[in-house]
Protein backbone atom coordinates (compact mmCIF):
# COMPACT_ATOMS: atom_id res chain seq x y z
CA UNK A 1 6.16 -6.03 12.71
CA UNK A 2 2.52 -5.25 12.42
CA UNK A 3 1.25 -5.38 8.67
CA UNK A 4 -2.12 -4.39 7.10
CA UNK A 5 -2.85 -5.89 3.86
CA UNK A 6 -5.50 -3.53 1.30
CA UNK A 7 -6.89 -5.29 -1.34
CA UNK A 8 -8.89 -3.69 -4.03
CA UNK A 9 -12.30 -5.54 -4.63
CA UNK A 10 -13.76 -3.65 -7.19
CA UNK A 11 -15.85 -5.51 -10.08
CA UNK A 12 -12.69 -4.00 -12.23
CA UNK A 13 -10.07 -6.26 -10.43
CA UNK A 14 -11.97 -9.52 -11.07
CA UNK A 15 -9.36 -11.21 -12.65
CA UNK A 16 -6.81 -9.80 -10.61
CA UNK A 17 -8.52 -11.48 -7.21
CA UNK A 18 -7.99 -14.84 -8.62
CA UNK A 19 -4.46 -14.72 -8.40
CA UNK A 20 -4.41 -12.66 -5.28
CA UNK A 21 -6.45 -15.52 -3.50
CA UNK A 22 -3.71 -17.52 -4.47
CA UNK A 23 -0.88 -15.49 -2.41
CA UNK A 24 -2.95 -15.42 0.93
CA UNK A 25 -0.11 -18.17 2.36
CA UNK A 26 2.98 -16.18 1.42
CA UNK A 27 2.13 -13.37 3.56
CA UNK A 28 3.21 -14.66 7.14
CA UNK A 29 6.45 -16.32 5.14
CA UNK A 30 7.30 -13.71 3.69
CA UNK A 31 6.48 -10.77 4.90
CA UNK A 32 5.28 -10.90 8.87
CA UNK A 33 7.14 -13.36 10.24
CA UNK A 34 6.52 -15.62 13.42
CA UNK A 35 6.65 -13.01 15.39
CA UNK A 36 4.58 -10.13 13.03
CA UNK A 37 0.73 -9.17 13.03
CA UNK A 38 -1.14 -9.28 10.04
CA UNK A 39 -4.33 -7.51 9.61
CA UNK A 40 -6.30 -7.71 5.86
CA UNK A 41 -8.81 -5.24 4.32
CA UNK A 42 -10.67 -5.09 0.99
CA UNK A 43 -11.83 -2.17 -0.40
CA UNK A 44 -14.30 -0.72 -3.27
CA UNK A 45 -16.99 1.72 -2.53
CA UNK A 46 -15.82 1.12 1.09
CA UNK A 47 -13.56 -0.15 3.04
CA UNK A 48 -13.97 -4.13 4.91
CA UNK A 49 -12.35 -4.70 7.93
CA UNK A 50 -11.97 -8.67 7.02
CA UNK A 51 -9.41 -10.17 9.46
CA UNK A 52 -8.05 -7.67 12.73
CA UNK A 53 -4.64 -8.22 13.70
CA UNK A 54 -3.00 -11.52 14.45
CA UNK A 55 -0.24 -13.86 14.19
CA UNK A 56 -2.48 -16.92 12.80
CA UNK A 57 -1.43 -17.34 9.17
CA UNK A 58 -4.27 -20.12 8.44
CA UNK A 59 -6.87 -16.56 9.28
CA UNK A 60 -4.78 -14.45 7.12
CA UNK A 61 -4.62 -17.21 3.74
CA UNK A 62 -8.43 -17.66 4.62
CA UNK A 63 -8.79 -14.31 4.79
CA UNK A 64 -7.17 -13.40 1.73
CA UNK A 65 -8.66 -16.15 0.11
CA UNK A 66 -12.27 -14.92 0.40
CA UNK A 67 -12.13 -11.38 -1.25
CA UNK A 68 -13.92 -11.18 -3.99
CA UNK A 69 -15.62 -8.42 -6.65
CA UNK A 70 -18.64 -6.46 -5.36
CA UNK A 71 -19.22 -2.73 -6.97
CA UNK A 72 -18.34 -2.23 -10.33
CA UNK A 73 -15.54 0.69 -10.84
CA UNK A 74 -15.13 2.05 -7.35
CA UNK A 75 -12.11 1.79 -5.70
CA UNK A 76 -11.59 4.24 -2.63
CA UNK A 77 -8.36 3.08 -2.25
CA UNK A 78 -7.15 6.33 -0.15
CA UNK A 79 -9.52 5.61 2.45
CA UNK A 80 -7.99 2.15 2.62
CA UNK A 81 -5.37 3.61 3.37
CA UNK A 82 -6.71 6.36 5.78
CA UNK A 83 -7.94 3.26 7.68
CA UNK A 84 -4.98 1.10 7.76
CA UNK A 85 -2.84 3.75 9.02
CA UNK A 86 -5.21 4.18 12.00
CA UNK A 87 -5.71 0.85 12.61
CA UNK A 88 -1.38 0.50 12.78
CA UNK A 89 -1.07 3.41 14.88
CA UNK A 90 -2.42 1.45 17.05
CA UNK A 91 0.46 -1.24 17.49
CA UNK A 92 3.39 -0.62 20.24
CA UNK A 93 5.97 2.75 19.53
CA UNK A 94 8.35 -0.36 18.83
CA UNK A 95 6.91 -2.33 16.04
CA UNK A 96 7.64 -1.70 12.34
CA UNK A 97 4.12 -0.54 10.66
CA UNK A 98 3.98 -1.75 7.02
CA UNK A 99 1.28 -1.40 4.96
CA UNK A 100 0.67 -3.58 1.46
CA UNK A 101 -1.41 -2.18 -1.17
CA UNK A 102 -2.30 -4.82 -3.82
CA UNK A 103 -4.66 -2.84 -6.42
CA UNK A 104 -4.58 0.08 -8.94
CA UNK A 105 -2.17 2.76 -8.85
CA UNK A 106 -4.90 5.70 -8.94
CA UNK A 107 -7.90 6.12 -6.66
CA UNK A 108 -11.54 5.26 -7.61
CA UNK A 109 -13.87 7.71 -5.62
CA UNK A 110 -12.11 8.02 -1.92
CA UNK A 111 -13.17 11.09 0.04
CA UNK A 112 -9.79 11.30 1.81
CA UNK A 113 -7.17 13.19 -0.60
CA UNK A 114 -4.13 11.80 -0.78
CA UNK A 115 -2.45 14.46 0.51
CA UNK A 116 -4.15 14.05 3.49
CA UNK A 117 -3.26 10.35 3.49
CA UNK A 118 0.01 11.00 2.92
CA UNK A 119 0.63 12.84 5.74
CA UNK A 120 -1.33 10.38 8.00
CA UNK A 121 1.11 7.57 7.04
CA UNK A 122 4.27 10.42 7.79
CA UNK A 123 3.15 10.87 11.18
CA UNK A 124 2.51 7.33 12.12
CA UNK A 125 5.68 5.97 10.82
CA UNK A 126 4.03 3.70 7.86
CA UNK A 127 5.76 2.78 5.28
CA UNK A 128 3.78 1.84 1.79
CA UNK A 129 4.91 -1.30 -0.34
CA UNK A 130 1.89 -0.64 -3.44
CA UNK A 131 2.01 -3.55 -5.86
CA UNK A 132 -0.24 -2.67 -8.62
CA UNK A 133 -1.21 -3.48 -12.21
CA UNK A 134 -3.22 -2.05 -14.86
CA UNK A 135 -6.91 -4.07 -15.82
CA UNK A 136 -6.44 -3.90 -19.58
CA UNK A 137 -2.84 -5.52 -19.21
CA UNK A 138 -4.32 -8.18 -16.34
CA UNK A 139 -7.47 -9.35 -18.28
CA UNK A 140 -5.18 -10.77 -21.29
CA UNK A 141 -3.99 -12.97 -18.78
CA UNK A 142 -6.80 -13.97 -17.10
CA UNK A 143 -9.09 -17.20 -17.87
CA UNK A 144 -12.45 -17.00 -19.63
CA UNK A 145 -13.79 -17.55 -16.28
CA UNK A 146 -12.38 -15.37 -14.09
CA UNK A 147 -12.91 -12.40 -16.53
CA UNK A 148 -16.74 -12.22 -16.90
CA UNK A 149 -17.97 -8.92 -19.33
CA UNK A 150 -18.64 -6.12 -16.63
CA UNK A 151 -21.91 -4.48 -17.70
CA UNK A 152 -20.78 -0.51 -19.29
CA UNK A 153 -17.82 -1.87 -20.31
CA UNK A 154 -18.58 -0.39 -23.49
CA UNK A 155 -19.98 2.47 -22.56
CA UNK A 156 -18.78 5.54 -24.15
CA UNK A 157 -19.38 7.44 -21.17
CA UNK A 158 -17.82 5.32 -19.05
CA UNK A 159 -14.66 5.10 -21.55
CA UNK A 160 -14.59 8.73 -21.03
CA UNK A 161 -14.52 8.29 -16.87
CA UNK A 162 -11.52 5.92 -17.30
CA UNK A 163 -9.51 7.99 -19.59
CA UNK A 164 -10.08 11.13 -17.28
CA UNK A 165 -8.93 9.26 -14.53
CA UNK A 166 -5.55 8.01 -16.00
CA UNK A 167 -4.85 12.10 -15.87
CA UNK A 168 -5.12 11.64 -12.22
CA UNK A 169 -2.30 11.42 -9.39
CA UNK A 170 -0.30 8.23 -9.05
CA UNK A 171 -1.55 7.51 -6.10
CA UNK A 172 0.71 4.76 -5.43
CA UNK A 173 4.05 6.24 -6.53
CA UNK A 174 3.40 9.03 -4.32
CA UNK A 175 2.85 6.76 -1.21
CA UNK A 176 5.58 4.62 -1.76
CA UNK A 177 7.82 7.78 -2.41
CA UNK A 178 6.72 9.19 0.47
CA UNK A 179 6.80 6.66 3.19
CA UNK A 180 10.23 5.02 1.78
CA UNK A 181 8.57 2.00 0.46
CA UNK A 182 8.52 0.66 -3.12
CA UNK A 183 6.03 0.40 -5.76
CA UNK A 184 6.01 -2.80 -8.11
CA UNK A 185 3.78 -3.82 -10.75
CA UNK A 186 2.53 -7.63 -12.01
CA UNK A 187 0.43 -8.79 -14.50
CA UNK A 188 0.55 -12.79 -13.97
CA UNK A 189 0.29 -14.88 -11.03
CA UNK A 190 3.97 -15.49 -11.42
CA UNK A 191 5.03 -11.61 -11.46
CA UNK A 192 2.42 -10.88 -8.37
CA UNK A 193 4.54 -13.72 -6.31
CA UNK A 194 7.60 -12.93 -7.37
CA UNK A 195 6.63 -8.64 -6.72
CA UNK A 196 5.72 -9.89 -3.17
CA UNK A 197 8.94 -11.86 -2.69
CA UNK A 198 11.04 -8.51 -3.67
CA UNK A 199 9.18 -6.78 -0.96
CA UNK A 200 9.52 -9.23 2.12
CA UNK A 201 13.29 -9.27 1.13
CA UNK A 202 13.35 -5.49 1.04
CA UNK A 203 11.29 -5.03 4.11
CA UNK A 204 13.91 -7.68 6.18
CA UNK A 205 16.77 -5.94 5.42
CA UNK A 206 16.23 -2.76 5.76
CA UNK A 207 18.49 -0.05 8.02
CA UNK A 208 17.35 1.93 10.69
CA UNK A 209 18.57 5.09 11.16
CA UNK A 210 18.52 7.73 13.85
CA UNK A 211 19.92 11.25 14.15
CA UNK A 212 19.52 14.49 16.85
CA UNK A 213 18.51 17.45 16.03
CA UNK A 214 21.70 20.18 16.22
CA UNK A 215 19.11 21.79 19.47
CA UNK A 216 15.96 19.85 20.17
CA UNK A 217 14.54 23.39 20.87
CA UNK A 218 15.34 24.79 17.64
CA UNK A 219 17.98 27.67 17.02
CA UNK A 220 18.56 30.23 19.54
CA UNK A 221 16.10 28.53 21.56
CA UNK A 222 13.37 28.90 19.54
CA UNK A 223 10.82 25.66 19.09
CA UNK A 224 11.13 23.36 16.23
CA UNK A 225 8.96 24.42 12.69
CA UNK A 226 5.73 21.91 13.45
CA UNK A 227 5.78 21.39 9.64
CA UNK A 228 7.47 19.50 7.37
CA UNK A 229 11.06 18.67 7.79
CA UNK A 230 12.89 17.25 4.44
CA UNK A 231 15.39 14.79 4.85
CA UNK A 232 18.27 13.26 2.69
CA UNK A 233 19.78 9.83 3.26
CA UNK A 234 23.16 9.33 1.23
CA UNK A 235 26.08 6.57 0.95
CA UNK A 236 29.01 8.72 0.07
CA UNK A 237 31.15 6.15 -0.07
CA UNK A 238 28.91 4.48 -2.81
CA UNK A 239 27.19 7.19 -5.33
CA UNK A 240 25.83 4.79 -7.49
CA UNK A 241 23.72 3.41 -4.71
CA UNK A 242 19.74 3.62 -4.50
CA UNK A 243 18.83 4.84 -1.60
CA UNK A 244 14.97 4.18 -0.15
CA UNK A 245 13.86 6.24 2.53
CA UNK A 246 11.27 8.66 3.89
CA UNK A 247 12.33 11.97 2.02
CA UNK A 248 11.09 14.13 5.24
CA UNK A 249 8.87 13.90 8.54
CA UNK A 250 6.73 15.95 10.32
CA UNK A 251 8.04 16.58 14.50
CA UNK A 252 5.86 15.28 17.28
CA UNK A 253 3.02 17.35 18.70
């Protein structure tokens, strides 16, 4: 398995980052494995490359551990994920490319568009785990201390931004949806561990499935559509089930 993990750093997610720090020894455990990569970026009006991949879990906890707040309210988190997908598609055709968003559900300022993202994660066979949480809900949980006044809090203007941008596309349901991952929420140290458990046990016991095309040159010969191709993955012998999987794909070039 070969895992990036996108934090948000934004002056917003203060008091979120001190109970990420606290999860940087789960990953490997939980998620990777012996045998995975781990890779860890942090993102706000860019995007930090802060440990490449590798299978030392002391780097990743350190790693993890040193993210903190720099720019106030930006949080490109599309081009996080616009560069975690290229630095996966990277990793061997036979590795399992996860990606683990730990931030806000909507974007703050990316110039990729998330349609574009979207697509990049399709084609290189990432799937998107998002584990989010809202600020206002996070800083009644927080500690005097880890919750510092951010300067415009007040600001009218700014109020205005943040309620425009709550109009905006769920970034992270739409990834998760997408990719067949899952998209959980926290708002304590407690719920961020135990969203992060949920996933690892999701992610190691998952199915994979393969099927052939009816003709691999299309009908009557012709080639396969290069666009989108929907797909539907059901249990019939179990209706009630929830089924989690990528809805389509696009064909290789």
């Amino acid at each position: 398995m070969a895992l990036v993990v996108a934090v948000e750093a934004s002056g917003i997610a203060r008091p979120v980052l001190a109970k990420v720090r606290e999860i940087g020894g789960m990953i490997h455990p939980v998620i990777t494995g012996e045998r995975g990569q781990t890779a860890v970026l942090a993102y706000d009006s860019e995007v930090r490359v802060l440990e490449s991949f590798t299978t030392n879990s002391d780097a990743v906890r350190t790693s993890v551990g040193s993210i903190d707040a720099r720019t106030l309210k930006s949080a490109v988190l599309t081009d996080a994920v616009d560069q975690a997908v290229r630095m996966l598609a990277t990793r061997p055709d036979n590795y399992r490319r996860i990606l683990l968003i730990v931030g806000e559900s909507r974007d703050r300022g990316s110039k990729t568009k998330l349609k574009a993202a979207v697509e990049e994660a399709q084609r290189a066979g990432v799937i998107v785990y998002p584990i989010t949480y809202s600020p206002q809900a996070v800083a009644w949980t927080a500690r005097p201390q880890d919750n510092p006044p951010l300067p415009g809090d007040q600001d009218l203007g700014g109020a205005i931004v943040e309620f425009s941008r709550m109009t905006s596309p769920n970034a992270a349901d739409n990834l998760a949806f997408t990719s067949g991952g899952r998209h959980l929420s926290f708002a304590t140290l407690k719920g961020l561990e135990d969203a992060l458990t949920v996933t690892g046990r999701e992610i190691h016991s998952q199915y994979l499935l393969s099927f052939a095309p009816a003709s691999s040159n299309g009908a009557n010969g012709a080639k396969p559509h290069p666009g989108y191709h929907r797909l539907s993955v059901k249990v019939p012998s179990r209706p009630d089930a929830v089924v989690r999987a990528r809805p389509g794909y696009f064909p290789a070039d």
